[in-house]
PDB file of N, CA and C in Angstrom:
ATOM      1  N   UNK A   1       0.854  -1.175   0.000  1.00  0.00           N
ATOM      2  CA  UNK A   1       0.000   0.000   0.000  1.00  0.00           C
ATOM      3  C   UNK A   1       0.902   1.241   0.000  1.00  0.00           C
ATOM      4  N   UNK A   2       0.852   2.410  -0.576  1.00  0.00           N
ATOM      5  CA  UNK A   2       1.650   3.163  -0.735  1.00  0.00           C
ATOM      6  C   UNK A   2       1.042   4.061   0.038  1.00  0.00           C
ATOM      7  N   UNK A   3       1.975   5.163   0.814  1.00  0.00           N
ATOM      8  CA  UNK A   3       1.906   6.126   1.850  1.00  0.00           C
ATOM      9  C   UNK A   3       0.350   6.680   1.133  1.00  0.00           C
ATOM     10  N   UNK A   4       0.436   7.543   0.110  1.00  0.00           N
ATOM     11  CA  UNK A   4      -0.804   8.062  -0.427  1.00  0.00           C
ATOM     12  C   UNK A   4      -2.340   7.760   0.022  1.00  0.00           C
ATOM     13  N   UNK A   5      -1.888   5.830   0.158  1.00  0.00           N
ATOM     14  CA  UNK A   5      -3.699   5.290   0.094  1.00  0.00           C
ATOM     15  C   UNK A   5      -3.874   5.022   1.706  1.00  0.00           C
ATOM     16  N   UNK A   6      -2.409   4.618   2.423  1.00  0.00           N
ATOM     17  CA  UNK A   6      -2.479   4.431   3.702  1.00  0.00           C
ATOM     18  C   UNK A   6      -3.070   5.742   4.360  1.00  0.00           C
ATOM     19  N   UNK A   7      -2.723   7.291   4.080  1.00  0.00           N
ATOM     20  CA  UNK A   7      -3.420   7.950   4.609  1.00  0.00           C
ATOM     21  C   UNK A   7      -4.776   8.061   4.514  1.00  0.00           C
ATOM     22  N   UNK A   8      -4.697   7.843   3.055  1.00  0.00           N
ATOM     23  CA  UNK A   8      -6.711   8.399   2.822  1.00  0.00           C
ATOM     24  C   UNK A   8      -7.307   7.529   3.130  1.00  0.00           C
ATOM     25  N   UNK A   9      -7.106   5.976   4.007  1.00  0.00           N
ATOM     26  CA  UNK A   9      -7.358   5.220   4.630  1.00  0.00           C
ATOM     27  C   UNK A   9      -7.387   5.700   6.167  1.00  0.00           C
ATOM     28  N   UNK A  10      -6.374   6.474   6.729  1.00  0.00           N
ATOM     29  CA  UNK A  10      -6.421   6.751   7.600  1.00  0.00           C
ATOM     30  C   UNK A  10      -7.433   7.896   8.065  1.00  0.00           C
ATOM     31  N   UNK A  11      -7.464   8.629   7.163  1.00  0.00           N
ATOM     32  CA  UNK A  11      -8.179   9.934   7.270  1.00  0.00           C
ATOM     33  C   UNK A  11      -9.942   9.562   7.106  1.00  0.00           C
ATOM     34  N   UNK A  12      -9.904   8.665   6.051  1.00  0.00           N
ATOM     35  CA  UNK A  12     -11.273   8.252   6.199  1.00  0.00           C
ATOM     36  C   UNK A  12     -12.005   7.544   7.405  1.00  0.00           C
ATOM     37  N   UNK A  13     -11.223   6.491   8.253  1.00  0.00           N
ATOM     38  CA  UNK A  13     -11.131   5.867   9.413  1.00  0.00           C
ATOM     39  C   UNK A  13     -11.332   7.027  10.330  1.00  0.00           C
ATOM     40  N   UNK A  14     -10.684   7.944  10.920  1.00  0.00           N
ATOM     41  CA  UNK A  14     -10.702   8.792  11.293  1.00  0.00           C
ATOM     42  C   UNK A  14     -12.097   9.627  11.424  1.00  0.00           C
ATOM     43  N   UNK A  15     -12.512  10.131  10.289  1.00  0.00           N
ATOM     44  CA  UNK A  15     -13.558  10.428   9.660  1.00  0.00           C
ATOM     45  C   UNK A  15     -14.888   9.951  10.365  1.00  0.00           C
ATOM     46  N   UNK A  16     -14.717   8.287  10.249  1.00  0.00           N
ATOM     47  CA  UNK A  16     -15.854   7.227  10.647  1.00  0.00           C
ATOM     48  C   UNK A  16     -16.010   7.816  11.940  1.00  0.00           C
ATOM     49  N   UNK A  17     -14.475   7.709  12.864  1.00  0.00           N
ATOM     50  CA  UNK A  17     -15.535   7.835  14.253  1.00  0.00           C
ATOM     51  C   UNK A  17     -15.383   8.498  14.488  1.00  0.00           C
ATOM     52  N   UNK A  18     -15.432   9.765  14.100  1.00  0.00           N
ATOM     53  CA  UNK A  18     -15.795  11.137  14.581  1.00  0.00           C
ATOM     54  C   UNK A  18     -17.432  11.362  14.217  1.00  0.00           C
ATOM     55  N   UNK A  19     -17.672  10.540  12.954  1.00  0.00           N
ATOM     56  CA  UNK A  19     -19.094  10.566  12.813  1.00  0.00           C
ATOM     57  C   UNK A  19     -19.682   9.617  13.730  1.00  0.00           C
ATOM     58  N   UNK A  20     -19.709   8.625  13.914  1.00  0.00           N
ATOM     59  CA  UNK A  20     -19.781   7.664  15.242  1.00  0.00           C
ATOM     60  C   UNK A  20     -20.148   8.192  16.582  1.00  0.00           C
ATOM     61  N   UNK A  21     -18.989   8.824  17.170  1.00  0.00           N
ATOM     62  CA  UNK A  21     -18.834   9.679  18.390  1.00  0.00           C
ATOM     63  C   UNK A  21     -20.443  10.223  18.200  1.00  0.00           C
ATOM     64  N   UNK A  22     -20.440  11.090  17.435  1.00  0.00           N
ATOM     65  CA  UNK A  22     -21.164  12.111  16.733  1.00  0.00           C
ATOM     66  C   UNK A  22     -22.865  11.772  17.044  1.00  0.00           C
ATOM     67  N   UNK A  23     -22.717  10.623  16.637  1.00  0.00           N
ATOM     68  CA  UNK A  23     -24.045   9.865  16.631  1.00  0.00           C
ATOM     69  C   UNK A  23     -24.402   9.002  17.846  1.00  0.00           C
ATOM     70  N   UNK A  24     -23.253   8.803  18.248  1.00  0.00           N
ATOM     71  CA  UNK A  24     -23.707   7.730  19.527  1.00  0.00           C
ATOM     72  C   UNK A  24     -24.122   9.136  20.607  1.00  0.00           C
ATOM     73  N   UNK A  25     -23.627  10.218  21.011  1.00  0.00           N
ATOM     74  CA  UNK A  25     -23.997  11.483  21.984  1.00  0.00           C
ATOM     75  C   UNK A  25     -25.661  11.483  21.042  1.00  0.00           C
ATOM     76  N   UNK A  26     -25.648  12.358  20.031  1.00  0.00           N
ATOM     77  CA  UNK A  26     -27.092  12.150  19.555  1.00  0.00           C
ATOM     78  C   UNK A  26     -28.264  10.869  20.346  1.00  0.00           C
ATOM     79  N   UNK A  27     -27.788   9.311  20.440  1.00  0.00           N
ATOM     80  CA  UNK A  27     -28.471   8.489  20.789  1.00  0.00           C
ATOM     81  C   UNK A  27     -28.552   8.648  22.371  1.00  0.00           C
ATOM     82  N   UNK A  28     -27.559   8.983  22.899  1.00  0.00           N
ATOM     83  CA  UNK A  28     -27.768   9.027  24.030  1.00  0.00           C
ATOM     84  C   UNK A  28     -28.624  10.346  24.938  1.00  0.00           C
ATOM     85  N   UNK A  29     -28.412  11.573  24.136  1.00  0.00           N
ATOM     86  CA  UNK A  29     -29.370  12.100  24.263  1.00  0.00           C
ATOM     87  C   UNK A  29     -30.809  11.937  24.288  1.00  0.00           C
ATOM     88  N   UNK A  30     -30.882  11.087  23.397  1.00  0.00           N
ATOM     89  CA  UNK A  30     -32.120  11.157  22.761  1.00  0.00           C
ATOM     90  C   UNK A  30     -33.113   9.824  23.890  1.00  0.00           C
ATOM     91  N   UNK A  31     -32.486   8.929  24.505  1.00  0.00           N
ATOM     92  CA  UNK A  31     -32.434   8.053  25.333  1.00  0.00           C
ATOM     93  C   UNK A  31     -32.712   8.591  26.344  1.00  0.00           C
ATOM     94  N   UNK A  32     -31.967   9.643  26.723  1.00  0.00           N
ATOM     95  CA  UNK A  32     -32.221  10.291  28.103  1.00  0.00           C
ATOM     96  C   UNK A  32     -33.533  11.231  28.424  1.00  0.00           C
ATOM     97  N   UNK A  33     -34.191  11.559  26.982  1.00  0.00           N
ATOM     98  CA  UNK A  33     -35.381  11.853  27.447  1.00  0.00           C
ATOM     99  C   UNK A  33     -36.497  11.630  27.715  1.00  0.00           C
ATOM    100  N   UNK A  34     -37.412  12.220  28.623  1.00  0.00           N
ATOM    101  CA  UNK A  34     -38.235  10.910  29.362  1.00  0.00           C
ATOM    102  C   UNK A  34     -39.375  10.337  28.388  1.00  0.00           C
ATOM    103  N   UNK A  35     -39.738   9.624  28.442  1.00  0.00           N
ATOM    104  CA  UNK A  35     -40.577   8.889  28.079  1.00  0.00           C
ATOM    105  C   UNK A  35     -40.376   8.107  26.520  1.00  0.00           C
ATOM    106  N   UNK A  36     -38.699   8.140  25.907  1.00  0.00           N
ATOM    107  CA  UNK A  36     -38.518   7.511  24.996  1.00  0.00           C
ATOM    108  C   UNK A  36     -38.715   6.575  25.255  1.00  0.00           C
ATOM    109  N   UNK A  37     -37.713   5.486  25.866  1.00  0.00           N
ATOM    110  CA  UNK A  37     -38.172   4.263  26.154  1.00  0.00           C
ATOM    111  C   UNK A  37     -39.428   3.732  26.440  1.00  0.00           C
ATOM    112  N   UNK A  38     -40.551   4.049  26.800  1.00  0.00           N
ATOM    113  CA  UNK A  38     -41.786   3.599  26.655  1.00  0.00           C
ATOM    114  C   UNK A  38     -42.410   3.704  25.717  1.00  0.00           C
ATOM    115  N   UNK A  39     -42.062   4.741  24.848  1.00  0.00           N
ATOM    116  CA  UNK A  39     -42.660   5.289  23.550  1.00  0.00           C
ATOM    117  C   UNK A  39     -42.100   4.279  22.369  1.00  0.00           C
ATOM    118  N   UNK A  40     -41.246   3.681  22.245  1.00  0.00           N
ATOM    119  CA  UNK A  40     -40.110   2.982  21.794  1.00  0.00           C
ATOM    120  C   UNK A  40     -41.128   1.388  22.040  1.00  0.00           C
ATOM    121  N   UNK A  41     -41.067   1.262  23.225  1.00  0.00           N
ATOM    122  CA  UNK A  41     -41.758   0.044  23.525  1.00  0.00           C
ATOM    123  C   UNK A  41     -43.312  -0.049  23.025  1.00  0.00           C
ATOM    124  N   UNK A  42     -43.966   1.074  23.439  1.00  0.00           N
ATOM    125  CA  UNK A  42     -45.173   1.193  22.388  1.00  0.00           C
ATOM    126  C   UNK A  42     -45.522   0.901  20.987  1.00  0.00           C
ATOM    127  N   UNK A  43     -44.177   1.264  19.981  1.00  0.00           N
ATOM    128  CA  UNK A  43     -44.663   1.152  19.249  1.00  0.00           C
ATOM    129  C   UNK A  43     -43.858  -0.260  18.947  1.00  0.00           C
ATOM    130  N   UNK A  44     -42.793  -0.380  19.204  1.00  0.00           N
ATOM    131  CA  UNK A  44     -42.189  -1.289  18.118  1.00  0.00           C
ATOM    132  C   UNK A  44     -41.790  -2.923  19.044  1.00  0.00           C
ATOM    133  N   UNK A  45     -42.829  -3.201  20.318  1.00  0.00           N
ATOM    134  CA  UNK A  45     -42.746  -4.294  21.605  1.00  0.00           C
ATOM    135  C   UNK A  45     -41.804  -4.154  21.897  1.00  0.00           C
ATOM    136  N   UNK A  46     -41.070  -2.992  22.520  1.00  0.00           N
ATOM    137  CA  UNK A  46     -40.174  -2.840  23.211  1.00  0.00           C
ATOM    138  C   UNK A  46     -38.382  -4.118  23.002  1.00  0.00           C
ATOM    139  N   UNK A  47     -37.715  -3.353  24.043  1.00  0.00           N
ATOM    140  CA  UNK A  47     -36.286  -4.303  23.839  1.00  0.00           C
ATOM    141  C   UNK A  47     -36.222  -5.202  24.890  1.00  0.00           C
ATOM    142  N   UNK A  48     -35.213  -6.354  24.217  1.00  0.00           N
ATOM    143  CA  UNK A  48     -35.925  -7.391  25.559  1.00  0.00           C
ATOM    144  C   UNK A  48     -34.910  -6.354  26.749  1.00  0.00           C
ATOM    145  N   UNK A  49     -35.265  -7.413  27.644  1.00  0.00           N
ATOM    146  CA  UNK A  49     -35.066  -6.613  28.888  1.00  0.00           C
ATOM    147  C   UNK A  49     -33.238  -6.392  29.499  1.00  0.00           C
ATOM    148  N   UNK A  50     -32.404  -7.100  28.915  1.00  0.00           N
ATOM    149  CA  UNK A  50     -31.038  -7.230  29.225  1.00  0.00           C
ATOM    150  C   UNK A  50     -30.810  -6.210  28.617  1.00  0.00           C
ATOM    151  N   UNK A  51     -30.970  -5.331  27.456  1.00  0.00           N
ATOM    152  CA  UNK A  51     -30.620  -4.629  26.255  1.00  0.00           C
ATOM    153  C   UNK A  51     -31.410  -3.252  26.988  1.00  0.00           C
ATOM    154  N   UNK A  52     -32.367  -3.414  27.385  1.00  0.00           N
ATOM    155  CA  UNK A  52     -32.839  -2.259  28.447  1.00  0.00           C
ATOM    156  C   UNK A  52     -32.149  -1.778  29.398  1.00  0.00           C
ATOM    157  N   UNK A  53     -32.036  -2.739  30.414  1.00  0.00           N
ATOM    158  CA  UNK A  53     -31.210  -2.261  31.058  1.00  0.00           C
ATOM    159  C   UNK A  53     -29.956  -1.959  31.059  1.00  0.00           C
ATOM    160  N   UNK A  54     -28.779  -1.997  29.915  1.00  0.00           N
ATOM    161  CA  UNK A  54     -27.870  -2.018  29.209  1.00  0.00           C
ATOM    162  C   UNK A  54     -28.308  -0.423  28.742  1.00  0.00           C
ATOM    163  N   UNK A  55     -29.211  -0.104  28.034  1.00  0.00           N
ATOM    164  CA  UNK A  55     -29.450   1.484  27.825  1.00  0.00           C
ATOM    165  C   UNK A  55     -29.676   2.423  28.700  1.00  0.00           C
ATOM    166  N   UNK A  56     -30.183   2.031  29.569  1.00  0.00           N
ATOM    167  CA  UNK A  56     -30.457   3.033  30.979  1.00  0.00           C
ATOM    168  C   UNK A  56     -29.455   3.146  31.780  1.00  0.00           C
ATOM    169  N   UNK A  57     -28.294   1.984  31.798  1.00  0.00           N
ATOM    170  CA  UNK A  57     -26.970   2.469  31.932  1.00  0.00           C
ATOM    171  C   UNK A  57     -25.849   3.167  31.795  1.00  0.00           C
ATOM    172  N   UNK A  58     -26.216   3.398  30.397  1.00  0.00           N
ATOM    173  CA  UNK A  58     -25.379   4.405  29.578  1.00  0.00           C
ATOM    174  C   UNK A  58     -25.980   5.647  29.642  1.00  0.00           C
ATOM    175  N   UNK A  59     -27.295   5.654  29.586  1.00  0.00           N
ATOM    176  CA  UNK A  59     -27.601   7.286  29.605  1.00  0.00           C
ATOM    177  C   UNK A  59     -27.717   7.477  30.521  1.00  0.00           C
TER     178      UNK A  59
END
């Protein structure tokens, strides 16, 4: 791989999780306000319950 593609490999990588970062704060916001999770469960039978409590951890 020549220096050239190794960067724009790198830079794109880079790239990813800054958009990532980016999006996971977005989710967690969005988690933290009240009544998502029930609203969430309303419509779509909710998450099983390990994966629940796994989200209410993080936010």
């Amino acid at each position: 791989m020549s220096m050239k593609d190794y960067l724009a490999k790198v830079a794109a990588e880079k790239e990813h999780e800054k958009l990532l970062d980016s999006a996971t704060a977005a989710f967690r916001r969005a988690i933290g306000e009240p009544g998502i999770l029930d609203r969430f469960d309303a419509d779509f039978g909710g998450l099983p319950s390990a994966t629940r409590n796994e989200i209410q951890r993080v936010a």
